[in-house]
C-alpha atoms as a PDB file:
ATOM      1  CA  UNK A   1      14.523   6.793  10.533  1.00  0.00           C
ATOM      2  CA  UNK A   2      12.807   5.550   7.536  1.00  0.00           C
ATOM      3  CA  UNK A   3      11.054   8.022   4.723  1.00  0.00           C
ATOM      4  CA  UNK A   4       8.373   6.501   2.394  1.00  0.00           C
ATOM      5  CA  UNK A   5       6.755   8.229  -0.460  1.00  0.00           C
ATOM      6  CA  UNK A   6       4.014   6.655  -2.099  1.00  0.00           C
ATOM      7  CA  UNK A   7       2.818   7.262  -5.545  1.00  0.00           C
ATOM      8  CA  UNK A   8       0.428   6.008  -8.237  1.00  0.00           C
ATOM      9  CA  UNK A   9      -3.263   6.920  -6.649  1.00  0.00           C
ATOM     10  CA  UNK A  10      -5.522   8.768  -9.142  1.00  0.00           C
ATOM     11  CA  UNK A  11      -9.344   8.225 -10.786  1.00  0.00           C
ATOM     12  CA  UNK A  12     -10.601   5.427 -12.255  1.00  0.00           C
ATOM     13  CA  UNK A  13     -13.573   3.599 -13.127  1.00  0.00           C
ATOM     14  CA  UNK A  14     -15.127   0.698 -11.503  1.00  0.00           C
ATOM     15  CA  UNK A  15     -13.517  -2.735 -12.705  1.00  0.00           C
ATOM     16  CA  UNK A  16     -10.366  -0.648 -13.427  1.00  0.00           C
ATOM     17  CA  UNK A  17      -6.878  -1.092 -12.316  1.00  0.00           C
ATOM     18  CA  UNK A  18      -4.091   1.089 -10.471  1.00  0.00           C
ATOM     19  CA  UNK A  19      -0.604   0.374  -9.255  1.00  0.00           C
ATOM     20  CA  UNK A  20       0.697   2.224  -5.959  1.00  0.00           C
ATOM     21  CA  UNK A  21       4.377   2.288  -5.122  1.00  0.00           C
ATOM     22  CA  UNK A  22       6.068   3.048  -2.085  1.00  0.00           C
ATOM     23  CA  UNK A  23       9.962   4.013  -2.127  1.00  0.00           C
ATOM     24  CA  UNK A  24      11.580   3.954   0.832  1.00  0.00           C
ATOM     25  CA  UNK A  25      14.692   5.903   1.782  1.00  0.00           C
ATOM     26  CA  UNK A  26      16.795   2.978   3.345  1.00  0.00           C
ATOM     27  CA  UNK A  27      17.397  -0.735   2.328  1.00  0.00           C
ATOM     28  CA  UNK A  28      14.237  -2.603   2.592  1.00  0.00           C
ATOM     29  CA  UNK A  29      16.302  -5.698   3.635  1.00  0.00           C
ATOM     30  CA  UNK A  30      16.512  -3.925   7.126  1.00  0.00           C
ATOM     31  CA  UNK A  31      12.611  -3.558   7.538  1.00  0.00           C
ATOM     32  CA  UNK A  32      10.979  -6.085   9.074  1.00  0.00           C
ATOM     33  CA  UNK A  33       7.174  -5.700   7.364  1.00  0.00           C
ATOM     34  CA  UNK A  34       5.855  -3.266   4.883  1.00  0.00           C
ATOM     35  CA  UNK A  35       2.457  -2.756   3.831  1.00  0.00           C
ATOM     36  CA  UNK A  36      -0.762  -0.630   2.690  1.00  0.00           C
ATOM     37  CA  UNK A  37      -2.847   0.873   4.795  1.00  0.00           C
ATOM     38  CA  UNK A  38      -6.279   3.203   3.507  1.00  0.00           C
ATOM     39  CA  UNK A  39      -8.428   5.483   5.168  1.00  0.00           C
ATOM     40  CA  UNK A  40     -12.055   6.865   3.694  1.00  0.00           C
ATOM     41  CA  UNK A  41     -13.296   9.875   4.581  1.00  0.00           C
ATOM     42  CA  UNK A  42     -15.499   9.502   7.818  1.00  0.00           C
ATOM     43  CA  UNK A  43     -13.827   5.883   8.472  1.00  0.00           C
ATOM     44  CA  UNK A  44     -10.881   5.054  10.512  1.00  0.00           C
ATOM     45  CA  UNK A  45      -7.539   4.095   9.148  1.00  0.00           C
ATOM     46  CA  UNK A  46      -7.694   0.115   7.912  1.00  0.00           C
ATOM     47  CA  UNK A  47      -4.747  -2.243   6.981  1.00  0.00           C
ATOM     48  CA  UNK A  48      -5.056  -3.096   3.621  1.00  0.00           C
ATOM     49  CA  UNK A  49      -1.911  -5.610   3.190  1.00  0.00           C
ATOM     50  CA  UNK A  50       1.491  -6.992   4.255  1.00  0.00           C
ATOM     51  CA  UNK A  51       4.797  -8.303   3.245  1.00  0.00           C
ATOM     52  CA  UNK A  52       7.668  -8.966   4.767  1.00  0.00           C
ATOM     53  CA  UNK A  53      11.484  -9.075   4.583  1.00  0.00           C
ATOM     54  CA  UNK A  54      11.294 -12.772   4.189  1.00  0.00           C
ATOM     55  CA  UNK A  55       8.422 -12.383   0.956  1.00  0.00           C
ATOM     56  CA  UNK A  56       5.558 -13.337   3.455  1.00  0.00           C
ATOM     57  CA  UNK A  57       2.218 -11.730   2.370  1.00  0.00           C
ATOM     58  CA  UNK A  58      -1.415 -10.868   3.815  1.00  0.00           C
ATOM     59  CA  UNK A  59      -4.434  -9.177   2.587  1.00  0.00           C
ATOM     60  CA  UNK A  60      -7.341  -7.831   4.006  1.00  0.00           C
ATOM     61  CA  UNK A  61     -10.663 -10.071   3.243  1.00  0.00           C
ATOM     62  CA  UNK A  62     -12.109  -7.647   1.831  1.00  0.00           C
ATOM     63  CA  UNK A  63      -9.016  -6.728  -0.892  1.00  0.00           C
ATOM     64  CA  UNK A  64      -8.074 -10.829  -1.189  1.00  0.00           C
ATOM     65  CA  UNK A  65      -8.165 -12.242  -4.880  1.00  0.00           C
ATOM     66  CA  UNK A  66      -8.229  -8.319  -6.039  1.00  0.00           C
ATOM     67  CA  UNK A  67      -4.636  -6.848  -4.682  1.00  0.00           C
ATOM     68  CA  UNK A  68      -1.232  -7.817  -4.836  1.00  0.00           C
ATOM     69  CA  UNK A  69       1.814  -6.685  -2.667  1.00  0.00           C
ATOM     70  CA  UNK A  70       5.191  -7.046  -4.207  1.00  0.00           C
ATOM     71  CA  UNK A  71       8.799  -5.505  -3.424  1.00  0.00           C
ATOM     72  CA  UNK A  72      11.499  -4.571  -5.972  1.00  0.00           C
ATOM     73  CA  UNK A  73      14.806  -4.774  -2.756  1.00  0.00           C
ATOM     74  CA  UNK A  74      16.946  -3.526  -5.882  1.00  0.00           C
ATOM     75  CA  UNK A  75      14.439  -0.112  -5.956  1.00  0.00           C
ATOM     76  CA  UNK A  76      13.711  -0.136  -2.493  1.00  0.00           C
ATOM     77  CA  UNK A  77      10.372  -0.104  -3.301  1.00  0.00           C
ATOM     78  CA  UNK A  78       6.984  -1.755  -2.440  1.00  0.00           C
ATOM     79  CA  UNK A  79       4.010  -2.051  -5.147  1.00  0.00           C
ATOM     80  CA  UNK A  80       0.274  -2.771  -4.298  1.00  0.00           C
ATOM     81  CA  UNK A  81      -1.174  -3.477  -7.531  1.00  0.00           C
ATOM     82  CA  UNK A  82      -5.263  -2.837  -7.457  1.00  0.00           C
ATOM     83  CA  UNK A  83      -7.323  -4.969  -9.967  1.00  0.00           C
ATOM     84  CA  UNK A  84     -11.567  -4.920 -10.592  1.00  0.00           C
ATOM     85  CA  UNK A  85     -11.418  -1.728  -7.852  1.00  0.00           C
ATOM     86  CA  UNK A  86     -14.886  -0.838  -6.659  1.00  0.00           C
ATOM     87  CA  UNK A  87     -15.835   2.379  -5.093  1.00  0.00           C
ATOM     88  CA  UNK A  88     -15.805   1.122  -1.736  1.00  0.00           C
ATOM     89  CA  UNK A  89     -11.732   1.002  -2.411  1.00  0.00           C
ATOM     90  CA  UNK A  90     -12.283   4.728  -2.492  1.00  0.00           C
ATOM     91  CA  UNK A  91      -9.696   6.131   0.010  1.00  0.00           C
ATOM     92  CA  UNK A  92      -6.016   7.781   0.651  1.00  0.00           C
ATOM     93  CA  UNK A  93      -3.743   5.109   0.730  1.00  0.00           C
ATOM     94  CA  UNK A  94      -0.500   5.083   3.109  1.00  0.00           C
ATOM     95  CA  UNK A  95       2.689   3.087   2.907  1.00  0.00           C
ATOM     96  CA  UNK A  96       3.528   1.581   6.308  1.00  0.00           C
ATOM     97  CA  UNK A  97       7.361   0.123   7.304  1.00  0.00           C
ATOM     98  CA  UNK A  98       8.085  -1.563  10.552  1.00  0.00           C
ATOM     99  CA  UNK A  99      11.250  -1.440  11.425  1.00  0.00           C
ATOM    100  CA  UNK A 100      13.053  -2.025  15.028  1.00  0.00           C
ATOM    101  CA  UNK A 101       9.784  -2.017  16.819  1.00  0.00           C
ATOM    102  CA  UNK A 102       8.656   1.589  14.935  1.00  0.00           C
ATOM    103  CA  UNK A 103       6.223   2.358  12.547  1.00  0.00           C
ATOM    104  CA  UNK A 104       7.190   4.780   9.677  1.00  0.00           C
ATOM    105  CA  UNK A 105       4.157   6.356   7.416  1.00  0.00           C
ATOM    106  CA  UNK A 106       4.085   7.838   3.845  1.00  0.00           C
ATOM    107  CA  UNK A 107       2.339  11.103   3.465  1.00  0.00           C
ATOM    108  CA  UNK A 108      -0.514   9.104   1.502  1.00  0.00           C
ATOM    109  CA  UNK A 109      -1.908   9.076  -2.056  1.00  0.00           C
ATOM    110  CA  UNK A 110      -5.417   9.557  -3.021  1.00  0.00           C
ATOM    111  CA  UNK A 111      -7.042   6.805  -5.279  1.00  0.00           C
ATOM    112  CA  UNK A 112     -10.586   7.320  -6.788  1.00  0.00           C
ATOM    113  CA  UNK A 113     -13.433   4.903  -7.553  1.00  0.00           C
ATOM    114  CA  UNK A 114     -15.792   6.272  -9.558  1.00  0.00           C
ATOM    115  CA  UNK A 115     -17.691   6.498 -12.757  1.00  0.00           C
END
């Protein structure tokens, strides 16, 4: 069993910046992927990004040169850092681990795009 709570989401303007974390309750050495997932109103859920125990990363096209994922193992704790957001990037954001063939969600944090 694997608990993640994510944190960070809040307003900001267009061309702003947030950082999300996600702090899992076990070592993140014995999780196979983590990533970011978001979900607009109206819209179904989307994968955002992806990194895995061995540092391997992915992005979604439409998040690529603008987000980061990074993972602190000493915090147990993964980061998505969100640079020149738009309000298209509008959405509750969830923390996703994979871990001996399970999936294990955050309750989600709300970021804001707006002006």
């Amino acid at each position: 069993q694997v608990q993640l709570v994510e944190s960070g989401g809040g307003l900001v303007q267009p061309g702003g910046s947030l950082r999300l974390s996600c702090a899992a309750s076990v070592d993140i050495f014995s999780i196979y992927a983590m990533g970011w997932y978001r979900q607009a109103p109206g819209k179904q859920r989307e994968w955002v990004a992806r990194i895995t125990s061995a540092g391997s990363t992915n992005y979604a096209d439409s998040v690529k040169g603008r987000f980061t994922i990074s993972r602190d193992n000493a915090k147990n704790t993964v980061y998505l850092q969100m640079n020149s957001l738009k309000p298209e990037d509008t959405a509750v954001y969830y923390c996703d681990a994979e871990k001996d063939g399970h999936h294990y969600w955050g309750q989600g944090t709300q970021v804001t795009v707006s002006s």
